[in-house]
PDB file of N, CA and C in Angstrom:
ATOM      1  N   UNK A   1       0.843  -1.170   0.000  1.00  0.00           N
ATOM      2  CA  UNK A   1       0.000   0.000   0.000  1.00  0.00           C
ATOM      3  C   UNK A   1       0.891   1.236   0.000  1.00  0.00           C
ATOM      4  N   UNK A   2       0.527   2.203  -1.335  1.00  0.00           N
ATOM      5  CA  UNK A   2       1.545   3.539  -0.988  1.00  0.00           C
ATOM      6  C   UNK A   2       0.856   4.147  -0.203  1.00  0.00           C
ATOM      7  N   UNK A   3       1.983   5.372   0.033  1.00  0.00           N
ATOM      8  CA  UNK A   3       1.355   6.486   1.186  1.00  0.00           C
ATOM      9  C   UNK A   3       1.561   7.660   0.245  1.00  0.00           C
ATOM     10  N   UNK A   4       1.062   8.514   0.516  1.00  0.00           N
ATOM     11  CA  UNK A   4       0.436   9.669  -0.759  1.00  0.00           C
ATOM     12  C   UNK A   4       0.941  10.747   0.167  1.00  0.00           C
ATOM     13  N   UNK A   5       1.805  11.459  -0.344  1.00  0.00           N
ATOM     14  CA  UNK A   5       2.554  13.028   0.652  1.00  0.00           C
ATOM     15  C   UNK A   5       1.384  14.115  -0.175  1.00  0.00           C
ATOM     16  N   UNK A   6       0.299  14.542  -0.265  1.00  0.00           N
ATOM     17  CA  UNK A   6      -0.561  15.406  -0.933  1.00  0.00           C
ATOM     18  C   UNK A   6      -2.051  14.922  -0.059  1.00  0.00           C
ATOM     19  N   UNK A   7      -2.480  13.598   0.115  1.00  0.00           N
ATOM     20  CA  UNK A   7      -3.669  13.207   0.920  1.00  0.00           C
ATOM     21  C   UNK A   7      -4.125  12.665  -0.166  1.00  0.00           C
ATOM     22  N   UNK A   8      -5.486  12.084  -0.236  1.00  0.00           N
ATOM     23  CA  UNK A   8      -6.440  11.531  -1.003  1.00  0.00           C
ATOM     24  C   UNK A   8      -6.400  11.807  -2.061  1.00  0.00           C
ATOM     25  N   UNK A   9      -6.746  11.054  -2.775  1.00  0.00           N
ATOM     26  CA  UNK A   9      -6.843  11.717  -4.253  1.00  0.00           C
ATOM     27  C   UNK A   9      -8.204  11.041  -4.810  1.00  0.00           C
ATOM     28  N   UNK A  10      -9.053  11.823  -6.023  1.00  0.00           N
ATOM     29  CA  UNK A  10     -10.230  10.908  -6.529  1.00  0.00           C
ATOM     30  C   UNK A  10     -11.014  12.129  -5.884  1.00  0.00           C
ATOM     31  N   UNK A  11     -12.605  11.602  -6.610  1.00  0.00           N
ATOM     32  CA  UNK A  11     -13.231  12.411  -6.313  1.00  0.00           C
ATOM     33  C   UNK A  11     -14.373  11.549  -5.204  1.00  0.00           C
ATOM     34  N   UNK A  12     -15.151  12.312  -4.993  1.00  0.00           N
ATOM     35  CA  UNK A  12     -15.909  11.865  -3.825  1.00  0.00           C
ATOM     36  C   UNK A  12     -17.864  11.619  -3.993  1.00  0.00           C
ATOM     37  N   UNK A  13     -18.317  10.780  -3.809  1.00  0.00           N
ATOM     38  CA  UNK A  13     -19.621  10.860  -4.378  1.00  0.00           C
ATOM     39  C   UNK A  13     -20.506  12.187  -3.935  1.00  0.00           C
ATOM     40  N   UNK A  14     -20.172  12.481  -2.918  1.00  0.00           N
ATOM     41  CA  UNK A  14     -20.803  13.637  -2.319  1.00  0.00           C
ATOM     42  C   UNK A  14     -20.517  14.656  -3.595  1.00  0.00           C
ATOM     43  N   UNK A  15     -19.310  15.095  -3.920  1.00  0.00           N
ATOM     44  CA  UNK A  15     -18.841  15.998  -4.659  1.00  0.00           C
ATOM     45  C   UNK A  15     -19.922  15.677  -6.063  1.00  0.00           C
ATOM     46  N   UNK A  16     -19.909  14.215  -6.899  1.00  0.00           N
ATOM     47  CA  UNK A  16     -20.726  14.053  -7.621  1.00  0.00           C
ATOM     48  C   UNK A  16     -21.953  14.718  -7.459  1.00  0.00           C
ATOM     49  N   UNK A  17     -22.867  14.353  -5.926  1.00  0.00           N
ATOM     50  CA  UNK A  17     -24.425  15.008  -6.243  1.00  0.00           C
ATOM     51  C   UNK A  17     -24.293  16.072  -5.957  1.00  0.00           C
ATOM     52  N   UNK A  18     -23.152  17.078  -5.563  1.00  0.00           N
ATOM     53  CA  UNK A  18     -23.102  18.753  -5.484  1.00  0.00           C
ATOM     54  C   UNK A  18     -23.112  19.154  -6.897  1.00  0.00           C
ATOM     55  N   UNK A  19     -22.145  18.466  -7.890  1.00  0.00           N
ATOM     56  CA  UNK A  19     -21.809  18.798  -9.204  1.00  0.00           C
ATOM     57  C   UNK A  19     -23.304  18.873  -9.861  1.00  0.00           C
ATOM     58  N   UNK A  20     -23.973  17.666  -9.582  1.00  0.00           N
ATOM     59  CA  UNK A  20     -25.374  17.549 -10.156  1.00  0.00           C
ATOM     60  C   UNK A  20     -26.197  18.552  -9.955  1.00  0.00           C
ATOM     61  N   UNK A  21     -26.589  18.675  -8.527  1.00  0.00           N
ATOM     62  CA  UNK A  21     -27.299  19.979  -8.108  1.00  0.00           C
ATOM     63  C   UNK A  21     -27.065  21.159  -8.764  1.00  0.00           C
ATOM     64  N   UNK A  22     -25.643  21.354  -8.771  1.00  0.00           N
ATOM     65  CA  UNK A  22     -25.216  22.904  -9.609  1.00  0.00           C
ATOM     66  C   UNK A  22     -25.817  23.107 -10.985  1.00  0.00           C
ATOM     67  N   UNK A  23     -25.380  21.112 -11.330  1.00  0.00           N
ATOM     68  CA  UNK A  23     -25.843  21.995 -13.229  1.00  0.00           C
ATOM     69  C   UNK A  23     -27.371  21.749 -12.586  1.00  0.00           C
ATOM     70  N   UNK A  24     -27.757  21.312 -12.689  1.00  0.00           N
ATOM     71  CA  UNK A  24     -29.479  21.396 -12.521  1.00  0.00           C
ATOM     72  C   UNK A  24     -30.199  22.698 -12.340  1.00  0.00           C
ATOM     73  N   UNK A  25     -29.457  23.460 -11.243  1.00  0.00           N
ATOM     74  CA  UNK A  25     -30.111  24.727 -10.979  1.00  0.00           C
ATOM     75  C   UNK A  25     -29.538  25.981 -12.005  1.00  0.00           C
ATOM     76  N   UNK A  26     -28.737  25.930 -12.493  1.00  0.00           N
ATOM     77  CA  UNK A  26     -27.701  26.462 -13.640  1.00  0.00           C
ATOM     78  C   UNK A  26     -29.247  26.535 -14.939  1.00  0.00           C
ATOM     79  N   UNK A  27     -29.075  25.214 -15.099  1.00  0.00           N
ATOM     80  CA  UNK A  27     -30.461  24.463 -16.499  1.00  0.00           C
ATOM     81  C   UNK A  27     -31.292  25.417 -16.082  1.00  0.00           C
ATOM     82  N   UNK A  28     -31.839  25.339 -14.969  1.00  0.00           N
ATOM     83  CA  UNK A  28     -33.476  25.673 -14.641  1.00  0.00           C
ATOM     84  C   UNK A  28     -33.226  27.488 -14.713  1.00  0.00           C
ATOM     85  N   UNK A  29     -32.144  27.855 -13.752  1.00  0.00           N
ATOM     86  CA  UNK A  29     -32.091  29.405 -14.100  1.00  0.00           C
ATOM     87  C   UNK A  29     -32.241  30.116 -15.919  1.00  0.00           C
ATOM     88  N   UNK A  30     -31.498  29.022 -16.357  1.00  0.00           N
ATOM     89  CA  UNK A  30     -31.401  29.118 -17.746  1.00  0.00           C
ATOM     90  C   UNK A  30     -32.317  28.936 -18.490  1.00  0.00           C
ATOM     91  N   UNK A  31     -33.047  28.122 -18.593  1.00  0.00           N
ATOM     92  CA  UNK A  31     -34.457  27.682 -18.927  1.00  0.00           C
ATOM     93  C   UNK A  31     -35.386  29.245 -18.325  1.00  0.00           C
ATOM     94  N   UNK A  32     -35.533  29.034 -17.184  1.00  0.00           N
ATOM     95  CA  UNK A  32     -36.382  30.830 -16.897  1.00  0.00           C
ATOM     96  C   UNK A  32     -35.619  31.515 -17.890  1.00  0.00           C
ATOM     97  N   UNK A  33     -34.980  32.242 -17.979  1.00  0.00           N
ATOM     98  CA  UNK A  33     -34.120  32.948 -18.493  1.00  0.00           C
ATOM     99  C   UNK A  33     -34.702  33.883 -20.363  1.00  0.00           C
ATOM    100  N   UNK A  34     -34.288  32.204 -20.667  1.00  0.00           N
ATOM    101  CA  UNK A  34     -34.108  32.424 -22.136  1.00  0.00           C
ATOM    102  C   UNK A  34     -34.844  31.524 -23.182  1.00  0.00           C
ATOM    103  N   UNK A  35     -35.306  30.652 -22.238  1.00  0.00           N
ATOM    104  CA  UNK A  35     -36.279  29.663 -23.192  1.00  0.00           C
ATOM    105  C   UNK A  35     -37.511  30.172 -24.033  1.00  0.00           C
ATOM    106  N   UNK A  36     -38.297  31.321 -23.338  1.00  0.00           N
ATOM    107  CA  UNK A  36     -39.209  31.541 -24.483  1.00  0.00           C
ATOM    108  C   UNK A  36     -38.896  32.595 -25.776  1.00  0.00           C
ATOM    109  N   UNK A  37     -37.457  32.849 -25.522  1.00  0.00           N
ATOM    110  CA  UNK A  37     -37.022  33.789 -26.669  1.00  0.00           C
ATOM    111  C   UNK A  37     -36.172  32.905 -27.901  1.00  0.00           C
ATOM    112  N   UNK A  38     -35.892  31.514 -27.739  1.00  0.00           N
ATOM    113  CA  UNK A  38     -35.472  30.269 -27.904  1.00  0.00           C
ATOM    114  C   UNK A  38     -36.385  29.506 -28.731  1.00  0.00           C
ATOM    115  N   UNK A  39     -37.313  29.540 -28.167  1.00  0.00           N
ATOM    116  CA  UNK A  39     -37.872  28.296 -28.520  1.00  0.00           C
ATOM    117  C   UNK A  39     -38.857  28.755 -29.539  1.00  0.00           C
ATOM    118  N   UNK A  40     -38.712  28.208 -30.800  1.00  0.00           N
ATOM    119  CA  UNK A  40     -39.426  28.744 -32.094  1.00  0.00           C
ATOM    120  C   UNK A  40     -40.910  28.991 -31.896  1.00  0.00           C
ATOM    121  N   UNK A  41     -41.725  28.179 -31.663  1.00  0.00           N
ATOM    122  CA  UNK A  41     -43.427  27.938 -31.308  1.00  0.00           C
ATOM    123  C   UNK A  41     -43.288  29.398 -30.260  1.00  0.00           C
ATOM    124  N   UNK A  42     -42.693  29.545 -29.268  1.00  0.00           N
ATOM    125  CA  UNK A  42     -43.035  30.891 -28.730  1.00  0.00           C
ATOM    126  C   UNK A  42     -42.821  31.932 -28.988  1.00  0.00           C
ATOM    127  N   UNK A  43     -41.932  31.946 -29.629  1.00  0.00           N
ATOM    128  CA  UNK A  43     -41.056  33.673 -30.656  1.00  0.00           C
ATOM    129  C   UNK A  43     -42.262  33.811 -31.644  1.00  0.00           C
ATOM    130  N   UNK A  44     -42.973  32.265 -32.266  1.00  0.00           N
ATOM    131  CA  UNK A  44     -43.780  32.662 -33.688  1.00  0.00           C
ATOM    132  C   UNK A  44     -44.913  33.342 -32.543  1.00  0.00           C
ATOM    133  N   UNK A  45     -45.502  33.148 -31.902  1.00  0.00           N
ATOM    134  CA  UNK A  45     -46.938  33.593 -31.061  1.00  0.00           C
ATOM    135  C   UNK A  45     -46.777  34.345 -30.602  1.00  0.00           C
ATOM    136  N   UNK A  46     -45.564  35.239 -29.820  1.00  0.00           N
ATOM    137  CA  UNK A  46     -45.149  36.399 -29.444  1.00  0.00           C
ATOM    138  C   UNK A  46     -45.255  37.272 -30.830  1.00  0.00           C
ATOM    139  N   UNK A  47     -44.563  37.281 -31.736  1.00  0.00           N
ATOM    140  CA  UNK A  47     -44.750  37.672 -33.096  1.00  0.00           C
ATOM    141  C   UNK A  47     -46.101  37.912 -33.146  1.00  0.00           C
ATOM    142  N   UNK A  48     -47.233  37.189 -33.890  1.00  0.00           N
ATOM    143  CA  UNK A  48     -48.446  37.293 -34.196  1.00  0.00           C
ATOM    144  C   UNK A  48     -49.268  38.047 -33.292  1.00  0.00           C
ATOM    145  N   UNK A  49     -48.969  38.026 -31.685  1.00  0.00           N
ATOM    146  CA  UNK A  49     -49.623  38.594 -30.938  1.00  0.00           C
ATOM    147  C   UNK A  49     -49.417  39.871 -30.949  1.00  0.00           C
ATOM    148  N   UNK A  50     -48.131  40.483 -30.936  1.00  0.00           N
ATOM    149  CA  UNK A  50     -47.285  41.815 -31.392  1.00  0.00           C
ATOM    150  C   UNK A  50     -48.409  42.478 -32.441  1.00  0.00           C
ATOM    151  N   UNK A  51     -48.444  41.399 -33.919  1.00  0.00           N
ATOM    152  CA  UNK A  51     -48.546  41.999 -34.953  1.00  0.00           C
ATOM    153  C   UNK A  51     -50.302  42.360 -35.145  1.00  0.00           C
ATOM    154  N   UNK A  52     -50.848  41.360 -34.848  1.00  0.00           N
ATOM    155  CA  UNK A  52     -52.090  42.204 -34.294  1.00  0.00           C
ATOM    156  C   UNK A  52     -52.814  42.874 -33.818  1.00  0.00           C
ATOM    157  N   UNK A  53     -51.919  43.591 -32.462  1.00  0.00           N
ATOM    158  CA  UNK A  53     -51.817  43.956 -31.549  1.00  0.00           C
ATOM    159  C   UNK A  53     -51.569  45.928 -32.384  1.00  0.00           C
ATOM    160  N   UNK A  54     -50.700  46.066 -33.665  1.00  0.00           N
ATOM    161  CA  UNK A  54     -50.185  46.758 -34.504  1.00  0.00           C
ATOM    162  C   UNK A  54     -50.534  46.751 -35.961  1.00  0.00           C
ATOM    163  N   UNK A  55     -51.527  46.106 -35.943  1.00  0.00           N
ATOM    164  CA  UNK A  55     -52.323  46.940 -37.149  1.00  0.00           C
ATOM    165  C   UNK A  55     -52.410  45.551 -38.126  1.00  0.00           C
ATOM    166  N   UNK A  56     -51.691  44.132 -37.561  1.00  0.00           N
ATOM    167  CA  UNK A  56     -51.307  43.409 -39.078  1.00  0.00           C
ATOM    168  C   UNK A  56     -50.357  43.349 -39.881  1.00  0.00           C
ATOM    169  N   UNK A  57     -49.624  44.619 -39.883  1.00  0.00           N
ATOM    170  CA  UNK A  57     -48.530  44.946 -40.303  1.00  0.00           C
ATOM    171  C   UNK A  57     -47.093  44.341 -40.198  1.00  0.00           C
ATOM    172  N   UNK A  58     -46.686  43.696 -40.601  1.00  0.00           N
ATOM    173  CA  UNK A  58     -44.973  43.232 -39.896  1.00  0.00           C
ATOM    174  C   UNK A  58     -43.919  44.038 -39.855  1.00  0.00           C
ATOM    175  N   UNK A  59     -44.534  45.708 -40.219  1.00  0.00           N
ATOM    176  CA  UNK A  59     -43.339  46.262 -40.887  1.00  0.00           C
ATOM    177  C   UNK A  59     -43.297  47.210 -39.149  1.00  0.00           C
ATOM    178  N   UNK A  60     -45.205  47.246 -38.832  1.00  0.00           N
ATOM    179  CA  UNK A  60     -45.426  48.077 -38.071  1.00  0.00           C
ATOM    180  C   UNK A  60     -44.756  47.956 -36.429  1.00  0.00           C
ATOM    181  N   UNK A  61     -44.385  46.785 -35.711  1.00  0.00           N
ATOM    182  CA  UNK A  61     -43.898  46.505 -34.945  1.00  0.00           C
ATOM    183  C   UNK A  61     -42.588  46.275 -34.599  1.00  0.00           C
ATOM    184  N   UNK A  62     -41.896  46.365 -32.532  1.00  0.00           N
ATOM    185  CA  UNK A  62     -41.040  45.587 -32.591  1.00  0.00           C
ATOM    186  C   UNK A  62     -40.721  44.722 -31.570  1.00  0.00           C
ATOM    187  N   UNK A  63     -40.760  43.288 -31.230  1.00  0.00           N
ATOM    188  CA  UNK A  63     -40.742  42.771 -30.151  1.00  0.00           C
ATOM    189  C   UNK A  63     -39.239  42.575 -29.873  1.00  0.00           C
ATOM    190  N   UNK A  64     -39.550  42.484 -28.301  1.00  0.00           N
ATOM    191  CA  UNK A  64     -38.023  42.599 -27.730  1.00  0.00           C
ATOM    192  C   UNK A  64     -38.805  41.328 -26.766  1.00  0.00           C
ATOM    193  N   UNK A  65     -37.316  40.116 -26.260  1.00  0.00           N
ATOM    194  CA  UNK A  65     -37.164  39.555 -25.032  1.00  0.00           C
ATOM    195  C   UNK A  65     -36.470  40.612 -23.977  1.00  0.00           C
ATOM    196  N   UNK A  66     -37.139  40.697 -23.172  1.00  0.00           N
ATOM    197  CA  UNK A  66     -36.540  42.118 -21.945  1.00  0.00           C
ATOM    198  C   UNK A  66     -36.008  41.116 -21.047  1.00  0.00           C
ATOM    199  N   UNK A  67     -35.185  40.908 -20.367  1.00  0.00           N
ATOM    200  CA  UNK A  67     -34.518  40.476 -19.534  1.00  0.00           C
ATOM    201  C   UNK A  67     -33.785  41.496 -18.070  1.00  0.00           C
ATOM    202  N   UNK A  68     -34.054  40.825 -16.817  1.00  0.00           N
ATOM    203  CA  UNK A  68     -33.907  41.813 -15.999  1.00  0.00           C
ATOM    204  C   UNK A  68     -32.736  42.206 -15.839  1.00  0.00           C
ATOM    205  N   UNK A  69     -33.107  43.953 -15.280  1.00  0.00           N
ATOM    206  CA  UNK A  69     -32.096  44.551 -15.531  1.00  0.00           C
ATOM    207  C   UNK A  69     -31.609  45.543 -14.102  1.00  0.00           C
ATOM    208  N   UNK A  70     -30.449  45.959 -13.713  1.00  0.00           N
ATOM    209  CA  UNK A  70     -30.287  47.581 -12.627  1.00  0.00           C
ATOM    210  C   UNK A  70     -31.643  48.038 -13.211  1.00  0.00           C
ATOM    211  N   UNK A  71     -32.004  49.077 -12.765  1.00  0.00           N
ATOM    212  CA  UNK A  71     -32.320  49.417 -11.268  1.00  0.00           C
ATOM    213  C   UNK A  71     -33.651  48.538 -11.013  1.00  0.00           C
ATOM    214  N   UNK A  72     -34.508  47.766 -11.557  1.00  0.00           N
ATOM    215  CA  UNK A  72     -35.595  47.938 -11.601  1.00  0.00           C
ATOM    216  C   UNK A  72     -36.057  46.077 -11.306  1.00  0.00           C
ATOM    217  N   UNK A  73     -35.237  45.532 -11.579  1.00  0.00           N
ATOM    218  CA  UNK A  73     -35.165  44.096 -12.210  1.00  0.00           C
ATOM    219  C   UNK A  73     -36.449  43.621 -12.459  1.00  0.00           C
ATOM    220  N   UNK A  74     -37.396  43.913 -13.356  1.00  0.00           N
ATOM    221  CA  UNK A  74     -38.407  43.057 -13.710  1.00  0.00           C
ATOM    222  C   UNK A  74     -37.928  41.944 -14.355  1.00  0.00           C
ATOM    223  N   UNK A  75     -39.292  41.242 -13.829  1.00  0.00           N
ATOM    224  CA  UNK A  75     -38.813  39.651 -14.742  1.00  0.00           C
ATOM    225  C   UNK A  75     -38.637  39.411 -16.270  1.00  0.00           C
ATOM    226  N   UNK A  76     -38.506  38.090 -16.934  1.00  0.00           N
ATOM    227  CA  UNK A  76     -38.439  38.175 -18.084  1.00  0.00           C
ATOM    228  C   UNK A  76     -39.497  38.288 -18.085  1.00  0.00           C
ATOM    229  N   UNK A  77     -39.719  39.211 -19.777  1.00  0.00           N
ATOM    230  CA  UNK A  77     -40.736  39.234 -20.559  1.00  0.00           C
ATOM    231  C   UNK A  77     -41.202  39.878 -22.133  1.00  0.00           C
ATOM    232  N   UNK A  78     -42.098  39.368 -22.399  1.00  0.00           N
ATOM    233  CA  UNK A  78     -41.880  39.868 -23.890  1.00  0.00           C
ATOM    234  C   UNK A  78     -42.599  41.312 -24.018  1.00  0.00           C
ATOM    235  N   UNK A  79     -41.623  42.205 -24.777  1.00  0.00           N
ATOM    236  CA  UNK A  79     -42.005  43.873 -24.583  1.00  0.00           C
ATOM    237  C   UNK A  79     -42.609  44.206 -25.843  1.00  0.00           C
ATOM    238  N   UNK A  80     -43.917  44.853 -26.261  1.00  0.00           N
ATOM    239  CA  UNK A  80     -44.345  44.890 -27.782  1.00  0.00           C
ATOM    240  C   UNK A  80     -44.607  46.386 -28.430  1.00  0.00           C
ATOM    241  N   UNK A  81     -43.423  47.097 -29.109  1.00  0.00           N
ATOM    242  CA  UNK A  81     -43.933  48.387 -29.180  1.00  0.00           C
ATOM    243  C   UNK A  81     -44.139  48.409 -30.759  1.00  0.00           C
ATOM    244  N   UNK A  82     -44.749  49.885 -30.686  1.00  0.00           N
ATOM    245  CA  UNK A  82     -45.153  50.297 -32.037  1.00  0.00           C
ATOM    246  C   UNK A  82     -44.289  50.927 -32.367  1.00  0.00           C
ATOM    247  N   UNK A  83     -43.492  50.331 -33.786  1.00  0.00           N
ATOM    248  CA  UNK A  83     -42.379  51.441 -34.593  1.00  0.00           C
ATOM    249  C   UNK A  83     -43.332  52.763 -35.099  1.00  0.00           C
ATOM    250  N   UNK A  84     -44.197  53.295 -34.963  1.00  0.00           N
ATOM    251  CA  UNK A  84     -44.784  54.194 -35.450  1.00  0.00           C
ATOM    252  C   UNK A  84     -44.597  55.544 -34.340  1.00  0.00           C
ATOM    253  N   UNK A  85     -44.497  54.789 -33.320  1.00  0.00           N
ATOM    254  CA  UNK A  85     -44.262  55.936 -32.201  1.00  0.00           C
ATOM    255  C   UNK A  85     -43.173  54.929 -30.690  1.00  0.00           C
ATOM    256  N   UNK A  86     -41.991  54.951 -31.109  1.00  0.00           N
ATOM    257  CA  UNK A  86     -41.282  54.425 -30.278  1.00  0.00           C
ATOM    258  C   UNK A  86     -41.098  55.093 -28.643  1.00  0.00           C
ATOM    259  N   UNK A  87     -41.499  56.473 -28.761  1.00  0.00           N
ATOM    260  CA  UNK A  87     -41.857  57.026 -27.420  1.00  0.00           C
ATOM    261  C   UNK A  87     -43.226  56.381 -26.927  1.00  0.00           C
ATOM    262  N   UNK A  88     -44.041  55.664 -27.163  1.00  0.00           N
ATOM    263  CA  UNK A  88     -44.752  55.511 -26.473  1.00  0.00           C
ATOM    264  C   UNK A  88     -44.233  54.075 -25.828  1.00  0.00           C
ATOM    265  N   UNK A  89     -44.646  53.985 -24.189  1.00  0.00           N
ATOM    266  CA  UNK A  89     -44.412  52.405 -23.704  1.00  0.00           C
ATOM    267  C   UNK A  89     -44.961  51.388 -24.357  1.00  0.00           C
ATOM    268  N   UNK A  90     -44.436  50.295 -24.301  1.00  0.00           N
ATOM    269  CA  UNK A  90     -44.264  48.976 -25.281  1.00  0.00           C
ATOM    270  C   UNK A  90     -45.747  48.329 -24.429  1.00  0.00           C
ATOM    271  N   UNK A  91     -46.103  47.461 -24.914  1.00  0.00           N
ATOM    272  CA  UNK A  91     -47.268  46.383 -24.122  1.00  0.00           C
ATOM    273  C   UNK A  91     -46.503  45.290 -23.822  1.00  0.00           C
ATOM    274  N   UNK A  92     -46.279  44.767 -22.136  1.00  0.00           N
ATOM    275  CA  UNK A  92     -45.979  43.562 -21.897  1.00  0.00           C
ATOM    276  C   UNK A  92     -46.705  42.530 -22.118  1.00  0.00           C
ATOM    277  N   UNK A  93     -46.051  41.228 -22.502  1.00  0.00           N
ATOM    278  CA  UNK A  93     -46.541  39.845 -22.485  1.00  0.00           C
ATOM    279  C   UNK A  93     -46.606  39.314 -21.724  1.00  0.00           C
ATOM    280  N   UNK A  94     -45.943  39.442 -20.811  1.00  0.00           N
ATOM    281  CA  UNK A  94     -45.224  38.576 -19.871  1.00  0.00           C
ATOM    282  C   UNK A  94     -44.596  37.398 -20.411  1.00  0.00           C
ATOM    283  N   UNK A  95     -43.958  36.548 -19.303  1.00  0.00           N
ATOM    284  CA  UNK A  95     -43.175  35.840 -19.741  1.00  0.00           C
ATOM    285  C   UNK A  95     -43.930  34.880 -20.837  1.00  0.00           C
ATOM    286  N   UNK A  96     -45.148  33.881 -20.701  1.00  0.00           N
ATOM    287  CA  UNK A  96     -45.256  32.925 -21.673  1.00  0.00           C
ATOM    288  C   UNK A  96     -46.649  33.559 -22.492  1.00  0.00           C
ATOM    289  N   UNK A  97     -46.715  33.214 -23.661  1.00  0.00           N
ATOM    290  CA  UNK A  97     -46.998  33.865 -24.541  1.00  0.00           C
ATOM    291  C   UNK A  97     -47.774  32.266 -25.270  1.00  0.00           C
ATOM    292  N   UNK A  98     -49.404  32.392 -25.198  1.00  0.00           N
ATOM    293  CA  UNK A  98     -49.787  30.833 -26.093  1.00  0.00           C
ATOM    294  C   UNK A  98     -49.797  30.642 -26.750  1.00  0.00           C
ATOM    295  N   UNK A  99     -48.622  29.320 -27.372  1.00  0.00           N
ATOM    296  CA  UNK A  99     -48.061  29.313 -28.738  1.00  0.00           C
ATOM    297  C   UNK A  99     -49.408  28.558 -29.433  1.00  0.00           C
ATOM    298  N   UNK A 100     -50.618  28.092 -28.797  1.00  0.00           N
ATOM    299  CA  UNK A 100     -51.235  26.794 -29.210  1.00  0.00           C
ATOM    300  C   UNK A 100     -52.599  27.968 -29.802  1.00  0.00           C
ATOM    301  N   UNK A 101     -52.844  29.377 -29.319  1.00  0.00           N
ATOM    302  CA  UNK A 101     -53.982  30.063 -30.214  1.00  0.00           C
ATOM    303  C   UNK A 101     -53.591  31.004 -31.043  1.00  0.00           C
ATOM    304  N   UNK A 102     -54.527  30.636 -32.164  1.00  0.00           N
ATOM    305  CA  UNK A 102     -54.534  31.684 -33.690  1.00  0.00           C
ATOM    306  C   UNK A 102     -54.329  33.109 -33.156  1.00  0.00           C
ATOM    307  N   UNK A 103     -53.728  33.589 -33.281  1.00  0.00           N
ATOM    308  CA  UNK A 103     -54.081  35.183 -32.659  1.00  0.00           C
ATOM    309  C   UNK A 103     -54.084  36.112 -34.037  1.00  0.00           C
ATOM    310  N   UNK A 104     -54.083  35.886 -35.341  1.00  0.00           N
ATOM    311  CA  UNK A 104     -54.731  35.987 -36.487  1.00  0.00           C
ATOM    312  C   UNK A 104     -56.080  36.060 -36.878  1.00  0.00           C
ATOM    313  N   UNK A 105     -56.013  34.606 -36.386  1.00  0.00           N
ATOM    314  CA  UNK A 105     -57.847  34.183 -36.367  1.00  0.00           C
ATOM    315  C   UNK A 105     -59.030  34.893 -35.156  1.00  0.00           C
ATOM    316  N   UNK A 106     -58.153  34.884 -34.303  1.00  0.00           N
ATOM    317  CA  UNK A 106     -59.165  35.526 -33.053  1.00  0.00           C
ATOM    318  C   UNK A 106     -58.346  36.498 -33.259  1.00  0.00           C
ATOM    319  N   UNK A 107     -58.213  37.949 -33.365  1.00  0.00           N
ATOM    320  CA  UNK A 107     -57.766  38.780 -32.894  1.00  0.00           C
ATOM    321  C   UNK A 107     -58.115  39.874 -31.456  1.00  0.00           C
ATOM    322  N   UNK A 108     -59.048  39.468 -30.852  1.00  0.00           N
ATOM    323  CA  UNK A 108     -58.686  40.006 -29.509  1.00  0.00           C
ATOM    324  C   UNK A 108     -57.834  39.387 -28.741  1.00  0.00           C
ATOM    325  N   UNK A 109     -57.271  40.101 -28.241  1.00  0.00           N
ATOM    326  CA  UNK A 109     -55.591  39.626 -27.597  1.00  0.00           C
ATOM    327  C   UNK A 109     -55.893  40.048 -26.385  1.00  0.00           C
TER     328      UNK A 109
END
């Protein structure tokens, strides 16, 4: 049996389910984060909701993912203004936006 002048070496299972925990909560922060600006089905329904919301137009709008920020930190969410008058405040979405209704077809939003 050697003797080791440094101590143990190897890693430790404990260390394993810390490693796990980290990415997990890492994912999930990340997932809040950035997933509905990501994920195609919600960018298209954020879109349509925007564009109805603005006349029909695609030329007429502009959506932003807002992400929190100093001083104020609101949560994520989707911000919808009119390029026709960029001084005026944007309409929030909030964060999820339903990718599963026409918002074409129904247009009250």
């Amino acid at each position: 049996m050697g003797v080791s002048a440094v101590g143990q070496t190897g890693i430790r299972p404990r260390t394993f389910r810390l490693l796990f925990v980290l990415a997990w909560a890492v994912a999930i922060v990340m997932i809040y984060l950035l997933a509905p600006a990501v994920v195609p089905g919600l960018q298209r329904a954020a879109e349509d909701k925007c564009n109805v919301m603005n006349g029909g137009n695609y030329r007429s709008f502009k959506l932003e993912w807002v992400l929190p920020q100093p001083p104020n930190w609101d949560r994520p969410h989707w911000l919808c203004k009119d390029r026709r008058d960029l001084d005026k405040p944007g309409v929030s979405f909030g964060w999820w936006v339903n990718p599963f209704k026409d918002y074409k077809e129904y247009p009250e939003v």
